[in-house]
Protein backbone atom coordinates (compact mmCIF):
# COMPACT_ATOMS: atom_id res chain seq x y z
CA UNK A 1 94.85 20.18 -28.47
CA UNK A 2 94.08 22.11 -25.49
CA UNK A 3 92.17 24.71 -28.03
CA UNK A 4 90.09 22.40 -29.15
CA UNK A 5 88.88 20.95 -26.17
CA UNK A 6 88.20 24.06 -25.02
CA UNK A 7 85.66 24.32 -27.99
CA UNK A 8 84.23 21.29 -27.79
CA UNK A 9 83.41 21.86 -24.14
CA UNK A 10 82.18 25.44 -24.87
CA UNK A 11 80.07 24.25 -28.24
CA UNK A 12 78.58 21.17 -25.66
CA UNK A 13 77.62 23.30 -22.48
CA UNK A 14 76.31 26.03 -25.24
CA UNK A 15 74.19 23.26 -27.48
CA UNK A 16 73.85 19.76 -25.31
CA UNK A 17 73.12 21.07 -22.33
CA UNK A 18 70.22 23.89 -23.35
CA UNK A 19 68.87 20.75 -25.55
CA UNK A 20 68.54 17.98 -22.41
CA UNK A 21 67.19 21.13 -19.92
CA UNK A 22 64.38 21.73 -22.87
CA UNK A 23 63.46 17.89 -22.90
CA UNK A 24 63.27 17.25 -19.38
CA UNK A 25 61.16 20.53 -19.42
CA UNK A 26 59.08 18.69 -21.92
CA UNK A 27 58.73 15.55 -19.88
CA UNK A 28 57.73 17.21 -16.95
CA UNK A 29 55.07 19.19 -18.56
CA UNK A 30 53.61 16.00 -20.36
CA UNK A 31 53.32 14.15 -16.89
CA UNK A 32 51.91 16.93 -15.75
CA UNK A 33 49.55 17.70 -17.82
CA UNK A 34 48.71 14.06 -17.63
CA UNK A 35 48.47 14.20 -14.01
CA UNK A 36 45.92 17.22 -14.65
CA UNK A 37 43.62 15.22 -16.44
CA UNK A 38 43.74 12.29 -14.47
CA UNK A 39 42.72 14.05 -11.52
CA UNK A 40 40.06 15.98 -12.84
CA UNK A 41 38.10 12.82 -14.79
CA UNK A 42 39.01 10.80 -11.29
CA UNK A 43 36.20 11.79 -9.34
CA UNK A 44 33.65 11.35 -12.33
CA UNK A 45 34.74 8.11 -12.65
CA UNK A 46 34.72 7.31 -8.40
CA UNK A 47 31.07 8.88 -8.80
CA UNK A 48 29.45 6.24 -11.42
CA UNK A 49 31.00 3.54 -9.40
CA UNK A 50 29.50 4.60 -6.03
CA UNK A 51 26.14 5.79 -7.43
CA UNK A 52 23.40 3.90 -5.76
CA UNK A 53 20.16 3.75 -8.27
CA UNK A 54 16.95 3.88 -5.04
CA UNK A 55 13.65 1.65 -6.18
CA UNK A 56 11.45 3.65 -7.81
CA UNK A 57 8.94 4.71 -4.84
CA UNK A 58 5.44 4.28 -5.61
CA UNK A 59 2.84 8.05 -5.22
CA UNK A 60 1.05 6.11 -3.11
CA UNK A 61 3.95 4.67 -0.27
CA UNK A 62 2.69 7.73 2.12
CA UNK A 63 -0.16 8.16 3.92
CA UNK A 64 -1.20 11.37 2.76
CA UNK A 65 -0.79 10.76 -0.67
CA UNK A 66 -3.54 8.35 -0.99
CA UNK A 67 -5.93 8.66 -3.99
CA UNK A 68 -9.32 10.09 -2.62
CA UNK A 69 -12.07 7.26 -2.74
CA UNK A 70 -14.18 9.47 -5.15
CA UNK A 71 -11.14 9.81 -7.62
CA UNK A 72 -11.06 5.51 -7.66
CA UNK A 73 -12.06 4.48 -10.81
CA UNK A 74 -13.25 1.29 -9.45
CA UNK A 75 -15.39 3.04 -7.27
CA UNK A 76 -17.25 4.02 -10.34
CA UNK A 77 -18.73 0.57 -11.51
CA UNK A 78 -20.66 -1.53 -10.30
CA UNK A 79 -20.44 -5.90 -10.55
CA UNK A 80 -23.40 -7.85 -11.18
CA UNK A 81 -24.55 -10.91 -10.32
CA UNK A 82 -27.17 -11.56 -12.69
CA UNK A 83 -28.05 -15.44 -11.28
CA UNK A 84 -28.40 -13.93 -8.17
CA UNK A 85 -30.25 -10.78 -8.39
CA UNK A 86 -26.98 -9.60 -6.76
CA UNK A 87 -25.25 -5.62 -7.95
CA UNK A 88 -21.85 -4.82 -5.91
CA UNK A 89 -19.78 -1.60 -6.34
CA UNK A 90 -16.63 -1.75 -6.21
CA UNK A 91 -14.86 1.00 -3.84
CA UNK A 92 -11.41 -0.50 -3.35
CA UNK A 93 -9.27 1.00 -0.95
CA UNK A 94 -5.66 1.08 -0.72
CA UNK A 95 -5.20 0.48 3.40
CA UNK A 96 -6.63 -1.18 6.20
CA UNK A 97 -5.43 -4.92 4.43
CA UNK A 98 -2.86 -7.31 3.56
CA UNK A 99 -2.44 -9.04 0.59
CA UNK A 100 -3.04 -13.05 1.16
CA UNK A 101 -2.03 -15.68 -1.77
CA UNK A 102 -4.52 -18.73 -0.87
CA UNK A 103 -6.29 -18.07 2.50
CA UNK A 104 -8.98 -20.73 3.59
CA UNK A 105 -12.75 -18.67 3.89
CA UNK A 106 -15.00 -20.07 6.32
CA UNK A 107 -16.33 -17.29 8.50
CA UNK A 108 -18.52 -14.65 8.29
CA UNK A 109 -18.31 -11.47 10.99
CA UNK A 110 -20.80 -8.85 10.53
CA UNK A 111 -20.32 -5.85 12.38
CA UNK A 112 -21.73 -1.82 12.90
CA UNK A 113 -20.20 1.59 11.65
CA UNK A 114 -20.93 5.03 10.79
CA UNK A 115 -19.18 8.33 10.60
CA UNK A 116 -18.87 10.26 13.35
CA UNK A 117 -16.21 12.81 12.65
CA UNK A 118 -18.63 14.53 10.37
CA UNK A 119 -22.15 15.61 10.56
CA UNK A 120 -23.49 13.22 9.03
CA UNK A 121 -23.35 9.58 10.34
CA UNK A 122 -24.81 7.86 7.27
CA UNK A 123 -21.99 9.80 4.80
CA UNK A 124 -20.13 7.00 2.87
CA UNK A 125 -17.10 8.92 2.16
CA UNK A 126 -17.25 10.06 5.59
CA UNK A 127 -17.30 6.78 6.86
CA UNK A 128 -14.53 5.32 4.03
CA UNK A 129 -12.44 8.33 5.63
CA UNK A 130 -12.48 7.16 9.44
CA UNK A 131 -11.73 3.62 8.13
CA UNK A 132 -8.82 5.31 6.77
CA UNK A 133 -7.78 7.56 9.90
CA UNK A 134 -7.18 4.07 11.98
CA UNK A 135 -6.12 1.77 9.17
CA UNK A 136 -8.85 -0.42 8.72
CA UNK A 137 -11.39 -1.68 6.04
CA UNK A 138 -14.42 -4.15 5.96
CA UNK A 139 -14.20 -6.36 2.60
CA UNK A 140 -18.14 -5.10 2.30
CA UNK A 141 -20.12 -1.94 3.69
CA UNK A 142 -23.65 -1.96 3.65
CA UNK A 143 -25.62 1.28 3.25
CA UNK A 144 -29.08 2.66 4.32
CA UNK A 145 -30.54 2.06 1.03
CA UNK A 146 -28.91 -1.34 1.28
CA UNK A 147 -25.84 -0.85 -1.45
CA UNK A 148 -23.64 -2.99 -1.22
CA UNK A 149 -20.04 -1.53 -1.51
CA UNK A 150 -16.94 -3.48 -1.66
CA UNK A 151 -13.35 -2.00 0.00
CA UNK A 152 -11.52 -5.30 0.14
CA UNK A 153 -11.22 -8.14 -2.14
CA UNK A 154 -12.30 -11.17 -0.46
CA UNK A 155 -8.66 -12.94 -1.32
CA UNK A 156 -7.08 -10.73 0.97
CA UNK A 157 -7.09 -10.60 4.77
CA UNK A 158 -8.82 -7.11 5.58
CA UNK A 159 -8.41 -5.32 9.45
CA UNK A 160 -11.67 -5.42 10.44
CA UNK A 161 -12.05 -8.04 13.70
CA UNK A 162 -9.00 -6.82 15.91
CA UNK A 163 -8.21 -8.81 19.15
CA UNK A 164 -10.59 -11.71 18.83
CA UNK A 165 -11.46 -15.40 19.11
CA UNK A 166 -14.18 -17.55 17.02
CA UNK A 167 -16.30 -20.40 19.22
CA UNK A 168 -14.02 -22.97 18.46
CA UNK A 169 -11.58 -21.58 19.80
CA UNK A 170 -9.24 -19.91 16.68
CA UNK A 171 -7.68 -16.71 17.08
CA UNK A 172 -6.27 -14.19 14.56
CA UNK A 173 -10.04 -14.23 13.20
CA UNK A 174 -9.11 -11.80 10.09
CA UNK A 175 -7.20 -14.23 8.15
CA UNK A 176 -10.10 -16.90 7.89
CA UNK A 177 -13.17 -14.63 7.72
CA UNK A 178 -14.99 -11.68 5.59
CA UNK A 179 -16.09 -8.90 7.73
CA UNK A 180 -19.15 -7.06 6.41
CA UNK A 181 -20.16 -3.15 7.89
CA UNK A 182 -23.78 -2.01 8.30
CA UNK A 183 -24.03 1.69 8.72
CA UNK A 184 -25.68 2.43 11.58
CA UNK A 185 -25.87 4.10 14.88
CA UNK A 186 -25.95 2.91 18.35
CA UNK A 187 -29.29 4.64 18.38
CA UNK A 188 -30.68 3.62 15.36
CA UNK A 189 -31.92 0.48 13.98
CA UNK A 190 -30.72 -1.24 10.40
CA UNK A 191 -33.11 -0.63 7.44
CA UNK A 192 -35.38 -3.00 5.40
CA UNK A 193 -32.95 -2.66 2.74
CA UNK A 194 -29.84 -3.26 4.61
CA UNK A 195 -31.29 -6.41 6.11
CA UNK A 196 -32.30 -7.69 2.57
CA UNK A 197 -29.00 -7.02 0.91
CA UNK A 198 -26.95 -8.24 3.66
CA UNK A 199 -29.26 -11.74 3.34
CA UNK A 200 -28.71 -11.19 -0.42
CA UNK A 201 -24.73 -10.98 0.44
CA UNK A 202 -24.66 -13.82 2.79
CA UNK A 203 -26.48 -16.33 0.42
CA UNK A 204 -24.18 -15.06 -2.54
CA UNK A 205 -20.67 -15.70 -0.40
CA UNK A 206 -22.41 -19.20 1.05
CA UNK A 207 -21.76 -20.25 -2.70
CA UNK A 208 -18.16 -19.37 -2.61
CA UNK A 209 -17.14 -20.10 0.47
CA UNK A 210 -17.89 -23.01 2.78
CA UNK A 211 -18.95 -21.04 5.90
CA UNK A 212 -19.20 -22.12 9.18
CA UNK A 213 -19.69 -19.31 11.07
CA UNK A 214 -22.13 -16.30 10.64
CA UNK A 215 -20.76 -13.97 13.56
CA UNK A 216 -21.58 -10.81 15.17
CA UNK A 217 -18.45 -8.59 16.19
CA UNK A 218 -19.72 -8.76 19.90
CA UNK A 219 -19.30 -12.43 19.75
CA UNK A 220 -15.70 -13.04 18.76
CA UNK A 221 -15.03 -9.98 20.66
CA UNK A 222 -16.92 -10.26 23.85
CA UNK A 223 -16.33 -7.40 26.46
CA UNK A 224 -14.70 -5.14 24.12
CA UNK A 225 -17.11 -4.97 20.99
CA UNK A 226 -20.37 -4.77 21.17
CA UNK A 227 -21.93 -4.17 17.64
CA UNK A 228 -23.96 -4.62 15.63
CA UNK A 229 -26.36 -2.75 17.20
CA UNK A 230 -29.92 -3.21 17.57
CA UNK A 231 -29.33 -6.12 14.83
CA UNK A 232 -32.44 -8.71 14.54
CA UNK A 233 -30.79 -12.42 13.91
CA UNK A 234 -34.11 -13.49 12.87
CA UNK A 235 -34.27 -11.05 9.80
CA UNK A 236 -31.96 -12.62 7.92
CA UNK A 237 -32.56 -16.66 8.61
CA UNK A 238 -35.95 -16.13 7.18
């Protein structure tokens, strides 16, 4: 009896034993292996959660990246007005203006400009560039042969009046009014052809608007503006 209990214990540390070391063996390496692969897709999986996607950001959200006026292709064509003998190109900028949905039109500010960063005064994309170097924009720029250029759509509100106040007292005078640019120089006087297209322009945005004002910069901006310069009143009531 002895004997054989002496076997059975030899035959079960011999087998049973050897068998249950190999399966925990087994179970470890399965959780770890498991653990392995859980680790390693882990961060993949932290990554999609936490990924924020940005806005797309437009080529044009810096300064610098601007597209040059001559590369507009609205810059290119011209609008007419055939009932009114009237021909406007279009030279839309992208600065110097804020988008308005239904802003009330009922004033008129006419004001003087020309370049003088470059040698020449009387360059238009000299001119369009300064407008550009302190952020602001005329809906309409007049030139010495009296072309009439737009940079603004009239629906929205362009910089172009700064600090200033209309007779009746308003302020904030860019959101009510159009502001129109002759190019000229302090010395110099506007042409024949500037004064008849800027009549022209008047008379065409008289029709669209109802205007009650027909202001020079100087006068909604007393003391600190005083164009436009050398301007004759009388050459466009006639």
């Amino acid at each position: 009896m002895k004997k054989s209990a002496v076997i059975l214990g030899a035959v079960f540390l011999a087998v049973i034993l050897p068998l249950a070391f190999l399966t925990v063996i087994f179970f470890l390496n399965q959780n770890h292996f498991s653990f392995i692969k859980i680790s390693r897709e882990k961060p993949e999986e932290e990554l999609k959660d936490n990924l924020i996607l940005a806005p797309f950001a437009p080529a044009d959200s810096e300064a610098d990246d601007y597209p040059a006026e001559s590369d507009n292709p609205a810059g290119k064509t011209a609008e007419k007005f055939p009932e009114d003998s009237l021909s406007i190109e279009n030279r839309l900028v992208s600065w110097g203006f804020a988008k308005s949905a239904q802003r009330t039109i009922d004033t008129i500010i006419i004001h003087s400009s020309y370049d003088a960063l470059s040698g020449n005064p009387y360059s238009l994309e000299g001119l369009i560039k300064e407008y550009r170097q302190y952020g602001v924009a005329p809906h309409y720029l007049i030139d010495r042969k009296g072309i009439i250029y737009r940079l603004v759509e009239e629906k929205n509100t362009a910089f172009h009046a700064g600090i200033s106040q209309t007779p009746d007292g308003r302020k904030n005078v860019n959101e009510f009014s159009l502001g129109i640019e002759i190019m000229n120089t302090r010395e110099d006087f506007p042409t024949r052809e500037q004064y008849a297209a800027l009549k022209e322009l008047i008379d065409f945005l008289q029709k669209n608007h109802k205007i009650k004002y027909v202001l020079g910069h100087n006068q909604i901006a007393e003391g600190r503006k005083d164009d436009p310069w050398n301007f004759d009143w009388e050459k466009i009531k006639k």
